[in-house]
Protein backbone atom coordinates (compact mmCIF):
# COMPACT_ATOMS: atom_id res chain seq x y z
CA UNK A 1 19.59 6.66 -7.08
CA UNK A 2 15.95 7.59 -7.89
CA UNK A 3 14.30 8.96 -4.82
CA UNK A 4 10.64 7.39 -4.08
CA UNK A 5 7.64 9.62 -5.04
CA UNK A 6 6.78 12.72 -2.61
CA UNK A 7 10.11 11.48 -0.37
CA UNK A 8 11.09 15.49 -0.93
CA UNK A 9 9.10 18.11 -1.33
CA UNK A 10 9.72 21.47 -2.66
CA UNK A 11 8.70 24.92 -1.07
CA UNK A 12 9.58 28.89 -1.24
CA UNK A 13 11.90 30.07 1.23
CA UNK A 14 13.14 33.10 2.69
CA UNK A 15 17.56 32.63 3.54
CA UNK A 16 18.83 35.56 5.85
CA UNK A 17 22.76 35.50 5.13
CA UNK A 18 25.80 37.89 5.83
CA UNK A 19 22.79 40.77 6.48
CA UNK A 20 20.72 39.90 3.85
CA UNK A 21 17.53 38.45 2.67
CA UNK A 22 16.86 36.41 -0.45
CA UNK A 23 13.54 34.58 -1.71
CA UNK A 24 14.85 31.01 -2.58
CA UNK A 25 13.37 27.37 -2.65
CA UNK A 26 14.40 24.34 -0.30
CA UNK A 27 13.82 20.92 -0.10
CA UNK A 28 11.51 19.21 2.57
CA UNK A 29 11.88 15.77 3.63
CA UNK A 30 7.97 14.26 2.92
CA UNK A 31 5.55 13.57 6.01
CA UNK A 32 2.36 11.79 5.37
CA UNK A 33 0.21 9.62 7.37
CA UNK A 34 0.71 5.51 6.14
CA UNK A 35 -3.17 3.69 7.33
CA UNK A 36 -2.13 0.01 7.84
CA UNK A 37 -4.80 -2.32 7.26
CA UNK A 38 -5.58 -6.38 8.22
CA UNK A 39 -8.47 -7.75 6.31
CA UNK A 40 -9.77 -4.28 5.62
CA UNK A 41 -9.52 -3.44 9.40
CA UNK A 42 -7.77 -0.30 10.12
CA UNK A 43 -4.80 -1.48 12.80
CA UNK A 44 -2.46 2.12 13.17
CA UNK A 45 -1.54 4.98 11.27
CA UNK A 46 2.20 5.83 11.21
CA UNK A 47 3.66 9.10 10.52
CA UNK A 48 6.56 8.88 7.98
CA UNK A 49 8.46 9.84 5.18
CA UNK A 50 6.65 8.25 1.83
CA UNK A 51 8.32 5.35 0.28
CA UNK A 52 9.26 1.94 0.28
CA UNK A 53 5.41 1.71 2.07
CA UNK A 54 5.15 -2.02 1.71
CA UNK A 55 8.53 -2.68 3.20
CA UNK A 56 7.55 -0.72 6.52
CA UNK A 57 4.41 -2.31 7.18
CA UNK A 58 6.12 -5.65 6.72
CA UNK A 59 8.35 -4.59 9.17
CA UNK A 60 6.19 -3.36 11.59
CA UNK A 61 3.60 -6.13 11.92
CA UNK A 62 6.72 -8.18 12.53
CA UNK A 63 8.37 -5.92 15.09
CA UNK A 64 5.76 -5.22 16.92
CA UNK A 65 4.38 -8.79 17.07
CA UNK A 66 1.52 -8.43 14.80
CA UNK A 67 2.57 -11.44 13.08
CA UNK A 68 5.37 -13.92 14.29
CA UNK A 69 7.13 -15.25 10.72
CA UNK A 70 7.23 -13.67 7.36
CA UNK A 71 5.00 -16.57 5.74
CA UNK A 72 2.34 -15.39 7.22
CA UNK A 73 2.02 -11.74 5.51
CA UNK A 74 0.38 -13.66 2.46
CA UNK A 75 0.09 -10.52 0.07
CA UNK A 76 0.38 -6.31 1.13
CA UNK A 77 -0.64 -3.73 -1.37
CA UNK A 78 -0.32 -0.55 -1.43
CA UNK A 79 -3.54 0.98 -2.32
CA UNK A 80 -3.18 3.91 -4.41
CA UNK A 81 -7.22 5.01 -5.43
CA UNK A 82 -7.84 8.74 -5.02
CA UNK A 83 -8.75 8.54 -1.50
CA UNK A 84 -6.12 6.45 -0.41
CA UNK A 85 -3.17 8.40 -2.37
CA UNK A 86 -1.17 6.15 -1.61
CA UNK A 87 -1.02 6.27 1.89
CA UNK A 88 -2.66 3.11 2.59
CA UNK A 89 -1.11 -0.16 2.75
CA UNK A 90 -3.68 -3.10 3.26
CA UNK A 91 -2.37 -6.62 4.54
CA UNK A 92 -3.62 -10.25 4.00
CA UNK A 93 -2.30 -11.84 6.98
CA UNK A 94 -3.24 -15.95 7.72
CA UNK A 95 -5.78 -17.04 9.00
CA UNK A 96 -4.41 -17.62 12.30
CA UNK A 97 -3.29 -14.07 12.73
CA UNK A 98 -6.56 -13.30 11.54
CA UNK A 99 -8.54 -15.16 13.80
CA UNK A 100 -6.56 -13.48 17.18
CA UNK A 101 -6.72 -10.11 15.58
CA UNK A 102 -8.96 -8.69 18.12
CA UNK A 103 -6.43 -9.81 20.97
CA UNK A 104 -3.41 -8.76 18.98
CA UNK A 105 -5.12 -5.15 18.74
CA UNK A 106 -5.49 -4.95 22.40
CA UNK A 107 -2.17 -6.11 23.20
CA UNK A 108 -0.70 -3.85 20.67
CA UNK A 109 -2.88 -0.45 21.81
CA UNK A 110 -2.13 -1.57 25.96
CA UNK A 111 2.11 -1.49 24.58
CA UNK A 112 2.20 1.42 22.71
CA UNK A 113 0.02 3.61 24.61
CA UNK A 114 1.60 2.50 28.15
CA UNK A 115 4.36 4.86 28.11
CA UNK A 116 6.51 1.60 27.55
CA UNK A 117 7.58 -0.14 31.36
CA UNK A 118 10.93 -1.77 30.85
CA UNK A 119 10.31 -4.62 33.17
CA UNK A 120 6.96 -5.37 31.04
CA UNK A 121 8.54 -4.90 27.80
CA UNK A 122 11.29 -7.07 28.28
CA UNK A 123 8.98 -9.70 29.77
CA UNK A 124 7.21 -9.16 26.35
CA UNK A 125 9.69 -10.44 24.73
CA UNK A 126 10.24 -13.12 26.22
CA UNK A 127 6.63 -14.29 26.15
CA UNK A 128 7.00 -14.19 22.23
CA UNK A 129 9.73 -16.62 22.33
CA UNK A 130 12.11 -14.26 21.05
CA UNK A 131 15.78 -16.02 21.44
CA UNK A 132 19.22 -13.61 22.61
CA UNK A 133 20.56 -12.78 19.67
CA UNK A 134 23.69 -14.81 17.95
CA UNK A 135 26.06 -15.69 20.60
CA UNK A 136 28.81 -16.59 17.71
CA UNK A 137 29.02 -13.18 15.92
CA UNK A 138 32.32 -11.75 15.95
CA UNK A 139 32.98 -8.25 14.64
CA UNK A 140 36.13 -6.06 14.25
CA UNK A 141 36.31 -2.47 15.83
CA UNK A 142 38.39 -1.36 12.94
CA UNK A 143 35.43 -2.53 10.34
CA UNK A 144 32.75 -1.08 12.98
CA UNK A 145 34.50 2.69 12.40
CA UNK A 146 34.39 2.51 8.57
CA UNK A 147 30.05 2.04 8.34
CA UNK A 148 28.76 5.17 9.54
CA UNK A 149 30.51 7.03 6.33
CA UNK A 150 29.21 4.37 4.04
CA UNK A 151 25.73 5.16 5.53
CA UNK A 152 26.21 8.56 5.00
CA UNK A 153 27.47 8.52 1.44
CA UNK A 154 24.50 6.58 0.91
CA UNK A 155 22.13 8.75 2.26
CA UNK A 156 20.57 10.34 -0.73
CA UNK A 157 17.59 12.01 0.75
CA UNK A 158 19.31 13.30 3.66
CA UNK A 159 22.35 15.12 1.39
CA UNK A 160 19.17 16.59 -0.11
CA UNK A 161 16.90 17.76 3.21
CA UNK A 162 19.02 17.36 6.22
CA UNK A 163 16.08 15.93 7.46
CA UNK A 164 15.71 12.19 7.70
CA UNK A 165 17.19 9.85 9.37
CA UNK A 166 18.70 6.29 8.12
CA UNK A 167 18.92 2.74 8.93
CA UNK A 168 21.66 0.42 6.86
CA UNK A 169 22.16 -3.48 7.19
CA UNK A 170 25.49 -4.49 7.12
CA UNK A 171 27.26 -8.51 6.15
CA UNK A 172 30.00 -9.33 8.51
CA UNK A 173 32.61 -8.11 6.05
CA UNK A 174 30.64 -4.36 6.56
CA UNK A 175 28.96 -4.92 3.13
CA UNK A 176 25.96 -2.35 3.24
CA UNK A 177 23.40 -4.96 2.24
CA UNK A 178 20.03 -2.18 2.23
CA UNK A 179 19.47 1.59 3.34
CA UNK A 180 16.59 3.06 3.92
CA UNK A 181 15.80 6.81 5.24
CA UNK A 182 12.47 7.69 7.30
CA UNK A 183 11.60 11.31 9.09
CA UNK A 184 10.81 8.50 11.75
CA UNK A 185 14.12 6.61 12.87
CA UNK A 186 12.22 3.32 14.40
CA UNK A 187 10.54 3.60 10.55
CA UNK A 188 13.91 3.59 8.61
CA UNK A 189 14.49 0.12 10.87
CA UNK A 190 10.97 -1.05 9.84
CA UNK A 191 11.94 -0.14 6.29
CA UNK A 192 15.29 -2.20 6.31
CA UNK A 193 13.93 -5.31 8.43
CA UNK A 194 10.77 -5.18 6.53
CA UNK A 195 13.40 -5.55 3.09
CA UNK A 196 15.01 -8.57 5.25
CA UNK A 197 11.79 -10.26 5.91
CA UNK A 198 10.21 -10.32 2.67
CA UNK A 199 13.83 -11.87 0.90
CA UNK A 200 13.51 -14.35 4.23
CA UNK A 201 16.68 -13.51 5.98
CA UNK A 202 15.10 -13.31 9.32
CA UNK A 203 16.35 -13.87 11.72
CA UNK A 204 19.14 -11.29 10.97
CA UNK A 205 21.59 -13.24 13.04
CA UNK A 206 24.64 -12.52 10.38
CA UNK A 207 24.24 -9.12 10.26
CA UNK A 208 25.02 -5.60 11.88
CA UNK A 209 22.68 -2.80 11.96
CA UNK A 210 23.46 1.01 12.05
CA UNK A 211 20.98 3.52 12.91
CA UNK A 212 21.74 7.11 12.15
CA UNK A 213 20.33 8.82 15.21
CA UNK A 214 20.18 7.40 19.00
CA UNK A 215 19.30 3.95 19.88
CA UNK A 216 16.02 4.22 21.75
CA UNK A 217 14.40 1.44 23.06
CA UNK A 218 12.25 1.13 20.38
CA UNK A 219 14.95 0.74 18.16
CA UNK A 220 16.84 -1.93 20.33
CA UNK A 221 13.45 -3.56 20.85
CA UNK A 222 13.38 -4.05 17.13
CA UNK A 223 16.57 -5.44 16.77
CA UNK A 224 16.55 -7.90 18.77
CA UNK A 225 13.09 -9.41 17.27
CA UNK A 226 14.89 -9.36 14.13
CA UNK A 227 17.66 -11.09 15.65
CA UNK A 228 20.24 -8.62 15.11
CA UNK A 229 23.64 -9.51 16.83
CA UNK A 230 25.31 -6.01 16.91
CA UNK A 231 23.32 -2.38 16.90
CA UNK A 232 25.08 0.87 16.57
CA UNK A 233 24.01 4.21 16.60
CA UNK A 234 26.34 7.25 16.10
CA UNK A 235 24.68 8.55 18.83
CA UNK A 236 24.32 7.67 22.47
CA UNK A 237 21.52 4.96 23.74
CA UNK A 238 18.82 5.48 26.26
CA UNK A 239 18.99 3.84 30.05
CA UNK A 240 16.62 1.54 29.23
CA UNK A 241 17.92 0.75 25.72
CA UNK A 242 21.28 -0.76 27.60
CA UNK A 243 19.30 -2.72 30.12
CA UNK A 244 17.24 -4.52 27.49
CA UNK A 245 20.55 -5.08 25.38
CA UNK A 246 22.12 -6.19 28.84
CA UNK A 247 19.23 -8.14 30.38
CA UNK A 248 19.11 -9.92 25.81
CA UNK A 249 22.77 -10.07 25.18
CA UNK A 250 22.43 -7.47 22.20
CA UNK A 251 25.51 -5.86 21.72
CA UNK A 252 24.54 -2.31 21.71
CA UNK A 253 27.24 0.48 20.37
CA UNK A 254 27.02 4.40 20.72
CA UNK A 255 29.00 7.27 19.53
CA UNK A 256 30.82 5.25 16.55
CA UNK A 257 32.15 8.15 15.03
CA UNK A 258 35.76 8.17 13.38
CA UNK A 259 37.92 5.46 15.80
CA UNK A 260 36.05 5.56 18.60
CA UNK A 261 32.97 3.78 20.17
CA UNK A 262 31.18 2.95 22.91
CA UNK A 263 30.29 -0.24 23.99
CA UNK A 264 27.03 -0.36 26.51
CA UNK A 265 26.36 -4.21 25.99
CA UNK A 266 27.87 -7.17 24.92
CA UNK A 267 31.56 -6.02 24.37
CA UNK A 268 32.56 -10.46 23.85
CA UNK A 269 31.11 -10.00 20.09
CA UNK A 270 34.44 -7.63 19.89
CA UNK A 271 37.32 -9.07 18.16
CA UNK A 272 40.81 -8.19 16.56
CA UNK A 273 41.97 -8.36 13.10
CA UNK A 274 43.61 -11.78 14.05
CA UNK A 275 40.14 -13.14 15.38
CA UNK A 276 40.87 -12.46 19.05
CA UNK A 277 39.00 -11.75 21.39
CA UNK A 278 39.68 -8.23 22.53
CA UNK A 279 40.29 -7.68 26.31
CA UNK A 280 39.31 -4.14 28.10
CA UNK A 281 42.16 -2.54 29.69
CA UNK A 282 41.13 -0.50 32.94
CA UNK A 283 40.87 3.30 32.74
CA UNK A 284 41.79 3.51 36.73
């Protein structure tokens, strides 16, 4: 797989090993600021890893409620003049996003700024209509444990840097449908729901995500806009990621790693091989 331009970058090292030093080179996953504009109106600048620009701010006006359907991005281009370099994406949004662009700053400054309150952010939610995800998704444990070494294998930039981390879409059958690697890990989600959007498969209510890192609330938050059924992360979840999963009926997954898992939230999406669903036994 070709990697996306300035994705890596290249520098002179120094290695210490078994008592000695060496002058070497190693590769550095890219960090550049992305300028995301509406109508020529600078809305945020997001720190991330270059590459696959247009599907991140796709995904992040829709995440973070910038605009509510895909129809209404109308056109994004990535501008790439010598003072942009690249590094600034500029939106044509309709004209009813336009016209409450003012309010849509404010309420998007007040969230991100806030230091996040669960209660409000869940209530948030709600206000933008967004429904629990798919009740009717079903997924096997056994096909859960064999994604996070397809995401791996398909990690090309992170084989490379150990640097990045990864987001991956998933069919029910544990098809990886898209990948996508960010220094940022609520980016790589951007990245992969901005590829859903824009090939209108939102809402993603057919499909299982798998995050590389830990499932923050950001991450869960982003989910369930996109109307993910199942998250997991093969790493653990914040507090207030599992209430919001709870309080939304996400199920919400940590620590898949070989056969195990952890279920925080919605364990009835669960089933066996036969299509049953699978009962907890007590520990005690």
């Amino acid at each position: 797989m070709s990697l996306p331009g300035r994705s890596v970058e290249i520098t002179g090292v120094v290695e210490w090993k078994a008592g000695c030093l060496r002058r070497c080179t190693d590769e550095l996953s890219g960090e550049e600021p992305l300028e995301l504009r509406i109508g020529g109106v600078p809305i945020n600048v997001i720190m991330r890893t270059p590459g696959y620009d247009i599907e991140l701010a796709a995904g992040f006006l829709f995440t973070e409620g910038l605009v509510q359907r895909g129809e209404q991005v109308l056109a994004l281009e990535s501008l790439t003049d010598t003072e942009a370099r690249g590094n600034v994406v500029s939106a044509e949004v309709a004209p009813e996003v336009l016209a409450g662009l003012d309010r849509l700053k404010r309420n998007f400054y007040a969230a991100s700024g806030c230091g996040v309150c669960g209660k409000t952010s869940i209530e948030s939610l709600r206000v933008r209509m967004i429904a629990p995800p798919n009740p009717r998704f079903r997924a096997t444990g056994t096909m859960l444990c064999e994604l996070p070494e397809r995401l791996r294998n398909a990690q090309d930039i992170f084989g490379r840097t150990g640097g990045l981390h990864a987001a991956a879409i998933f069919d029910p059958q544990g098809k990886m449908c898209v990948v996508r690697e960010d220094i940022g890990r609520h980016n790589a989600v951007d990245k992969v729901i901005g590829w859903a959007l824009r090939r209108g498969l939102v809402p993603l209510d057919e499909y299982i995500m798998l995050v590389s890192g830990r499932s923050g609330f950001e991450i869960v938050q982003k989910a369930i806009v996109a109307g993910v059924p199942v998250l997991a992360s093969v790493s653990a979840p914040s507090s207030l990621a599992v209430r919001m999963a709870r309080e939304l009926h996400l199920t919400l997954i940590g620590f898949l790693r070989g056969e195990r898992f952890v279920v925080y939230a919605g364990e009835d999406r669960l089933q066996d091989a036969g299509g049953n669903p699978v009962v907890a036994a007590s520990a005690y």
